[in-house]
Protein backbone atom coordinates (compact mmCIF):
# COMPACT_ATOMS: atom_id res chain seq x y z
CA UNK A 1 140.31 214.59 214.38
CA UNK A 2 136.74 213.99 213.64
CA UNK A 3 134.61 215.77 211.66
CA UNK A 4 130.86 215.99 210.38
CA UNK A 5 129.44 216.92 207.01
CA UNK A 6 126.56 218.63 206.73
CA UNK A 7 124.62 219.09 203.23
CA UNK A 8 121.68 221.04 204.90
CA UNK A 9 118.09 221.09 203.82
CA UNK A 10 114.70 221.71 205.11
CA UNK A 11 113.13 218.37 203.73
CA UNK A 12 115.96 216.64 204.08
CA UNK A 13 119.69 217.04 205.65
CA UNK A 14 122.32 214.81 205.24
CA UNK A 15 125.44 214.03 207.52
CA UNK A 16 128.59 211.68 207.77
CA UNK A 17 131.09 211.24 210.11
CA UNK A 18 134.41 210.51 209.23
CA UNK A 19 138.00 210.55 211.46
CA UNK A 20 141.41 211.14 210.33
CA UNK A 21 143.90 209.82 211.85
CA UNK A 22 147.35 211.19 212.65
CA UNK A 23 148.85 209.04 210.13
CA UNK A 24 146.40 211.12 207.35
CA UNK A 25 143.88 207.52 206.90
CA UNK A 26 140.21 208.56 206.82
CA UNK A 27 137.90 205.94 208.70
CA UNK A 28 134.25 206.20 207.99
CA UNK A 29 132.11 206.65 211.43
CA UNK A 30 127.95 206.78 210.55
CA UNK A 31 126.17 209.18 207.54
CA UNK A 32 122.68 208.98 207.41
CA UNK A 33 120.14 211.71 206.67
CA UNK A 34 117.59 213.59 208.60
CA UNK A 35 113.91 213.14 206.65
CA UNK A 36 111.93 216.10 207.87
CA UNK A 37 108.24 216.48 207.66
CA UNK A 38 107.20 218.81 204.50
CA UNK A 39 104.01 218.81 205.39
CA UNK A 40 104.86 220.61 208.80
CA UNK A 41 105.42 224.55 208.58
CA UNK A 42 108.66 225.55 208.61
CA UNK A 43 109.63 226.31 212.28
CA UNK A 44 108.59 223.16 213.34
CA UNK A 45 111.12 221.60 210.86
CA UNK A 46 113.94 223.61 211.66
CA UNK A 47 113.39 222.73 215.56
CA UNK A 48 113.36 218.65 214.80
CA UNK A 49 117.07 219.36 212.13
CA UNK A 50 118.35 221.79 215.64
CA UNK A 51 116.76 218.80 217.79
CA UNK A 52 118.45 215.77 215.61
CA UNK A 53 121.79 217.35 214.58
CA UNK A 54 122.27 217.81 218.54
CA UNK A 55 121.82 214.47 219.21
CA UNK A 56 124.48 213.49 216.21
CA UNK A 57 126.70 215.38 217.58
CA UNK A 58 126.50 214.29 221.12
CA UNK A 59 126.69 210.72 220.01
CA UNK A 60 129.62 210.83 217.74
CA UNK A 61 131.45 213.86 219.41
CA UNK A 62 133.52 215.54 216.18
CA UNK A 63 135.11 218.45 217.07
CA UNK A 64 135.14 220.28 213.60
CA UNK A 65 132.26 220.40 211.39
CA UNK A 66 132.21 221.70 208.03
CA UNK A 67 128.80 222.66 206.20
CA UNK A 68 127.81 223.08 202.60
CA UNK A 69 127.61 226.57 201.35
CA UNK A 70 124.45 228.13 199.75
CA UNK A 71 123.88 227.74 196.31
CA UNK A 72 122.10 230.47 194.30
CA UNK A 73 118.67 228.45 193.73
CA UNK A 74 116.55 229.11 190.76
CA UNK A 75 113.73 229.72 193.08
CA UNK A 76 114.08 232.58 196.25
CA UNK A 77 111.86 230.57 198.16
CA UNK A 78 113.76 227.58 198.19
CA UNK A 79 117.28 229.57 198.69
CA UNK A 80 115.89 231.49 201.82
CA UNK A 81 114.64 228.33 203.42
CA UNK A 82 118.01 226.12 202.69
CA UNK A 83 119.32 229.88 204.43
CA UNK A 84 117.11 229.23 207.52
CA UNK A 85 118.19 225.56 207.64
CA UNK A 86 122.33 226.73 207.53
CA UNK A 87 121.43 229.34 210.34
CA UNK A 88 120.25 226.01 212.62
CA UNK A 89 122.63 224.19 212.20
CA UNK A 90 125.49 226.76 212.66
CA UNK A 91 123.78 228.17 215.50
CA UNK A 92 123.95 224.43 217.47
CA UNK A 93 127.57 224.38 216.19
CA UNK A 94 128.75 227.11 217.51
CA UNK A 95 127.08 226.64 221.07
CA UNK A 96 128.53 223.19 221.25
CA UNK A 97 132.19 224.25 220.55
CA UNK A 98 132.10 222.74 216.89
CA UNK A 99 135.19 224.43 215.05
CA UNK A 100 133.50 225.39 212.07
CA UNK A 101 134.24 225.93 208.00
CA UNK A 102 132.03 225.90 204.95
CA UNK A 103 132.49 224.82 201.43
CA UNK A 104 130.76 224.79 198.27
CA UNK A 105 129.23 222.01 196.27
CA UNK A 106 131.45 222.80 193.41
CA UNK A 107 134.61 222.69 195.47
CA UNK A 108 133.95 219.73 197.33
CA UNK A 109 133.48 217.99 194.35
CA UNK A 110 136.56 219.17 192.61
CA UNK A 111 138.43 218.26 195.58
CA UNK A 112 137.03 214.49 195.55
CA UNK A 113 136.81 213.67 191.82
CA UNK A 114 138.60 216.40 190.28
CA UNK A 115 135.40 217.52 188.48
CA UNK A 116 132.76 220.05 189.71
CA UNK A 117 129.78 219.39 188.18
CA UNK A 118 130.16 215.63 189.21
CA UNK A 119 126.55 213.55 189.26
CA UNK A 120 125.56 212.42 193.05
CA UNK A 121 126.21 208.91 192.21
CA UNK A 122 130.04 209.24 190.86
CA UNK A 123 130.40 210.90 194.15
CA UNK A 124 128.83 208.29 195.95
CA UNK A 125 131.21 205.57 194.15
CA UNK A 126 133.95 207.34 194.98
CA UNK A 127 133.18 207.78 198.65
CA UNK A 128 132.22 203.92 198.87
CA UNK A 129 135.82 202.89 197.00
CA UNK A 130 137.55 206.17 199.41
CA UNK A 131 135.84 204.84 202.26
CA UNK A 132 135.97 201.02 201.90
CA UNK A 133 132.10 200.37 201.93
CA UNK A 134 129.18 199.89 199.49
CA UNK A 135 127.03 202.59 200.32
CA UNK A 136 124.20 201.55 198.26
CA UNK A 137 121.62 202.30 200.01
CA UNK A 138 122.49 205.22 201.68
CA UNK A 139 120.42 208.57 200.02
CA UNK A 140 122.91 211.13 198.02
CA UNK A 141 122.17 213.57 200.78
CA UNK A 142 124.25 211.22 202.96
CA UNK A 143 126.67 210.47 200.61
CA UNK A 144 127.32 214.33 199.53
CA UNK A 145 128.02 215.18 203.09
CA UNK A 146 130.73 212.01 203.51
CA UNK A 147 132.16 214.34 200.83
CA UNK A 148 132.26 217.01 202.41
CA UNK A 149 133.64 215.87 205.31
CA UNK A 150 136.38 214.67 203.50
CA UNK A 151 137.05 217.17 201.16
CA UNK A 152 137.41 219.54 204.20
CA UNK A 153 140.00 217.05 205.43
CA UNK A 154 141.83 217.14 202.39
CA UNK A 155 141.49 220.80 202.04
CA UNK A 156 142.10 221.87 205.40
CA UNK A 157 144.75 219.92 207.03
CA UNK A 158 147.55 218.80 204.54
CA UNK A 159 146.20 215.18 203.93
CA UNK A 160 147.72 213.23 201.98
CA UNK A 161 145.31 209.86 201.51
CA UNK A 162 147.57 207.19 199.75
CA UNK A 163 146.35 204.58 202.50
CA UNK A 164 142.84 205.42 202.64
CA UNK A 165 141.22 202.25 203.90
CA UNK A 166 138.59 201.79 206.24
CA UNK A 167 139.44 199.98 209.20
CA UNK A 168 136.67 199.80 212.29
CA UNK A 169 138.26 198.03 215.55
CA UNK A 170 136.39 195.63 217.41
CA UNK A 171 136.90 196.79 220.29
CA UNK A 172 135.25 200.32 219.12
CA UNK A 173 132.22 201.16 220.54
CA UNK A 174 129.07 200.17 220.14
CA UNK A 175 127.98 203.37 218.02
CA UNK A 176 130.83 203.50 215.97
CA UNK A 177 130.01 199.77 215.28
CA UNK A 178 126.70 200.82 213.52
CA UNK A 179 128.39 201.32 210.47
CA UNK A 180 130.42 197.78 209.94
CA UNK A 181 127.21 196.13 211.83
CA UNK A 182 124.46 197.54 209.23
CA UNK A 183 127.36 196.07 206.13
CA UNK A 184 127.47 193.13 207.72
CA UNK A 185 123.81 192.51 208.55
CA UNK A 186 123.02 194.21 204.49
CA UNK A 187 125.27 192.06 203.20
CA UNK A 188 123.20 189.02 204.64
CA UNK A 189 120.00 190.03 203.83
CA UNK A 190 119.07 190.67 207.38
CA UNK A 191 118.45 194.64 206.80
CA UNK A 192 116.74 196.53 204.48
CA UNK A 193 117.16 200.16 206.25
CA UNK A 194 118.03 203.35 204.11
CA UNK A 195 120.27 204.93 206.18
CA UNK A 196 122.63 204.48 209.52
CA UNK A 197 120.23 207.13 211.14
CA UNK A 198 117.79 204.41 210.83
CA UNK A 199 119.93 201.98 212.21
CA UNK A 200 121.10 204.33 215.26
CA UNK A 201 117.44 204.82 215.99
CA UNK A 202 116.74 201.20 215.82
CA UNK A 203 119.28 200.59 218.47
């Protein structure tokens, strides 16, 4: 089974990919996040997130996608535009067959680290020890929506992660290699890009 995250935004909207296996392991696929233009109006913004989560999709292929839920935002403006951004994205779910669920914040990260109010980088340490990679330099957005991606496998399906290791075959293919690639290649230096988006686009 393979499943996106989505923590949605309409400045910026982040995803991760991650499999689980019939044997319950999670393997980590690609997480990145979408930077949209703020200085654009917002239609235009929403049609690049519909435009970019398409071609996610189409290039990893997960067949269940689960999505943050809304949060009740100090300012209306900013909830009804996260709103418009959720609307997008389910909207290009549901027309490409995406089975599709929706968690909070607060759950997700009760579900990972057994606290809700955990900070965005104890999630992103535990993701990168869950996981099996330093995720460094990877933005929160990215990192939240690994987390949600898992904690919808853990919630969801009965998991039970006691072997939880990452382990990418060589003979997988050449986009799910953009993960262990961009490790390998950070590890020596070689790359200084923020995100596996990046990478992907670099391709």
């Amino acid at each position: 089974m393979r499943i996106i995250g989505i923590d949605p935004g309409t400045r910026i909207a982040g995803y991760g990919v991650v499999d689980l296996s019939e044997q319950k392991n999670l393997k980590a696929i690609a997480a990145g996040a979408w930077k949209l233009d703020a200085q654009k109006e917002l239609p235009p913004r929403l049609a690049t997130l519909a435009i970019e989560f398409r071609r996610v999709v189409e290039t990893y292929k997960p067949s269940h996608i689960c999505l943050e839920l809304s949060f009740l935002a100090d300012n209306p403006r900013t909830a009804l535009f996260l709103g418009h951004a959720r609307g997008v994205i389910l909207s290009e779910a549901h027309q490409l067959g995406l089975v599709i669920s929706e968690i909070s914040a607060t759950s997700a990260k009760k579900i990972i680290s057994g606290n809700g109010r955990a900070e965005k980088s104890a999630i992103a340490k535990i993701m990168s020890s869950m996981l099996g990679f330093n995720f460094v330099n990877l933005p929160y957005d990215a990192t939240d929506a690994l987390a949600i991606a898992c904690a919808d496998a853990m919630r969801n399906r009965n998991s039970s992660f006691a072997n939880s290791s990452v382990t990418l075959e060589s003979n997988s293919s050449s986009n799910e290699n953009i993960l262990i690639d961009w490790q390998k290649k950070r590890k020596k230096g070689r790359i200084h890009l923020s995100n596996f988006a990046s990478l992907l686009k670099a391709k």
